[in-house]
Protein backbone atom coordinates (compact mmCIF):
# COMPACT_ATOMS: atom_id res chain seq x y z
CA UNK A 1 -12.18 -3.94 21.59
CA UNK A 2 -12.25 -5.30 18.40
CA UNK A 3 -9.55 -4.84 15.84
CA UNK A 4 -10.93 -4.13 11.72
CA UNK A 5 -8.24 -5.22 9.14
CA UNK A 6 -7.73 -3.25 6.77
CA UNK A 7 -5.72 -2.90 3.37
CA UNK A 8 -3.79 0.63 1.91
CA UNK A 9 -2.22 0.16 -1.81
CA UNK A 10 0.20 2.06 -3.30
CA UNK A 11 -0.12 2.01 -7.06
CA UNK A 12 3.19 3.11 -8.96
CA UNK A 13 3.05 3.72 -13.02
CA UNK A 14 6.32 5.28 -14.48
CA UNK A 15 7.34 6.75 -10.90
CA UNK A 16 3.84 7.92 -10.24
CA UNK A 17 1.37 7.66 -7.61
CA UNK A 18 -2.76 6.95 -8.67
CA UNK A 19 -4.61 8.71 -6.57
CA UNK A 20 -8.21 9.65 -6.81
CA UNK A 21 -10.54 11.61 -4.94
CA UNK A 22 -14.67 10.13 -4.74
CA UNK A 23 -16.99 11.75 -7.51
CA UNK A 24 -19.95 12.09 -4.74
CA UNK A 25 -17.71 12.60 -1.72
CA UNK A 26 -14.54 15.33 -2.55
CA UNK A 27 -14.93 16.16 1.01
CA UNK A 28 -12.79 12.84 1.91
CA UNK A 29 -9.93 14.30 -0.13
CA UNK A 30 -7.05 12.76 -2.44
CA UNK A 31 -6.89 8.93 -1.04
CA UNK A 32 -5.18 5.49 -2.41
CA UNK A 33 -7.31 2.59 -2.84
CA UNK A 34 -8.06 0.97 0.55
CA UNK A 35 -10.66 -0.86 2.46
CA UNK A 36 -11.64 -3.19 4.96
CA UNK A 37 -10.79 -6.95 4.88
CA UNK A 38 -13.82 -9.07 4.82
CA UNK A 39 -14.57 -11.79 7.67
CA UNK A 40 -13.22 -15.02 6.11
CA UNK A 41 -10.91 -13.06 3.18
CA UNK A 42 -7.27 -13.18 3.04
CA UNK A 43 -5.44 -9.68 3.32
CA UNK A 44 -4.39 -10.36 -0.07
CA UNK A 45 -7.40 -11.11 -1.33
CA UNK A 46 -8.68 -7.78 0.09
CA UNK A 47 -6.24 -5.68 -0.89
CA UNK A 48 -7.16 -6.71 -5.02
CA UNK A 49 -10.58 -6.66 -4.22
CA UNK A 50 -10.46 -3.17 -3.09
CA UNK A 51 -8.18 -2.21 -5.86
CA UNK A 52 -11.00 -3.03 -8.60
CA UNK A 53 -13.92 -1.91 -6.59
CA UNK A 54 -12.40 1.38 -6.36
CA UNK A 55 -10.02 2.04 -9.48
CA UNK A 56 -11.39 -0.82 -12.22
CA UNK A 57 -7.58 -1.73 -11.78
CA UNK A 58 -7.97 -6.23 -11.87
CA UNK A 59 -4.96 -8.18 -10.38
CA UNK A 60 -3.48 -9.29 -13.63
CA UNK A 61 -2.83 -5.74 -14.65
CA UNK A 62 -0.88 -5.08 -11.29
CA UNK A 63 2.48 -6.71 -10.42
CA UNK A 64 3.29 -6.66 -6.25
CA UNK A 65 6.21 -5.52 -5.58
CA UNK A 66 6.15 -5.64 -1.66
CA UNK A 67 4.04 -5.69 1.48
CA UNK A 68 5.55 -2.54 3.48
CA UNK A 69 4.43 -2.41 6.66
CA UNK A 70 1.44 -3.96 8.91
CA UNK A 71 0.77 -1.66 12.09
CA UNK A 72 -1.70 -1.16 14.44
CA UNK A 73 -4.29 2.48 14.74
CA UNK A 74 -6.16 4.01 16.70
CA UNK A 75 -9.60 5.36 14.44
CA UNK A 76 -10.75 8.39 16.94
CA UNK A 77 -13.43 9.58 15.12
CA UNK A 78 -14.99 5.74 14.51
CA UNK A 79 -13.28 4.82 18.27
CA UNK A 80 -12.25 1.99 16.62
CA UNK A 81 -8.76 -0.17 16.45
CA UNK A 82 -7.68 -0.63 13.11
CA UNK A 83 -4.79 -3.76 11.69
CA UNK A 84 -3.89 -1.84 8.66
CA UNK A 85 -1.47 -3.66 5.83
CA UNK A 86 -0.07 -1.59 3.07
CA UNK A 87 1.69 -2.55 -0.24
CA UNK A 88 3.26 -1.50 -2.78
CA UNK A 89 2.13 -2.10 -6.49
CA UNK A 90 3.38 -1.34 -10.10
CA UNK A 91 0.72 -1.42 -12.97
CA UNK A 92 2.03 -2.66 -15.75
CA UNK A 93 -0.45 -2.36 -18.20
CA UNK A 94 -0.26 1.20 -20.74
CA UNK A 95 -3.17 3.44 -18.61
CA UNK A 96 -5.03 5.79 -20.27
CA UNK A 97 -4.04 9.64 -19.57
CA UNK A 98 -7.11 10.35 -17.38
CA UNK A 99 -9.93 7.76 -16.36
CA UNK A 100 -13.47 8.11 -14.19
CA UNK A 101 -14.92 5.12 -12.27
CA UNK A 102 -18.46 5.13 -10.94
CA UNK A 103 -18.89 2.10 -8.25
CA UNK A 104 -21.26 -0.79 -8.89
């Protein structure tokens, strides 16, 4: 069975989490930026790339504090076996109070 990397990132500003929830799809609920790692991408590489595509957030805003964990899960509903890698991130750049991303 094949195994889909994947990349979770947990965004900190002044002891807060960003979360969002999709414009078009509220039925997938209050998520962190996350996504699949492409074939020939680094996790890393990933994990910023996801960041953007799905909060406008660019690398040089962010500072990394660590990778937590990498484990291995089970996807039931896709029956598939996911590699997931999450970290931890601080943006360090003043936010604004609210914002709204639409995806390219």
């Amino acid at each position: 069975m094949q195994i889909y990397r994947k990349v979770l990132a947990y965004i900190t500003y002044n002891d807060k989490l960003l979360v969002f929830t999709h414009r078009d799809a509220p039925e997938a609920g209050v998520q962190v930026p996350a996504g699949t790692v492409e074939p020939d991408e680094s996790v890393e590489d990933a994990l910023y790339r996801e960041i953007a595509e799905e909060s406008g957030i660019e690398q040089q805003e962010l500072r990394l504090v660590k990778h937590l964990k990498t484990y291995l899960y089970y996807a039931e509903h896709k029956q598939q076996r996911h590699e997931r890698h999450v970290y931890w991130l601080e943006f360090v750049h003043e936010p604004l109070p609210a914002w709204e991303r639409s995806p390219q």
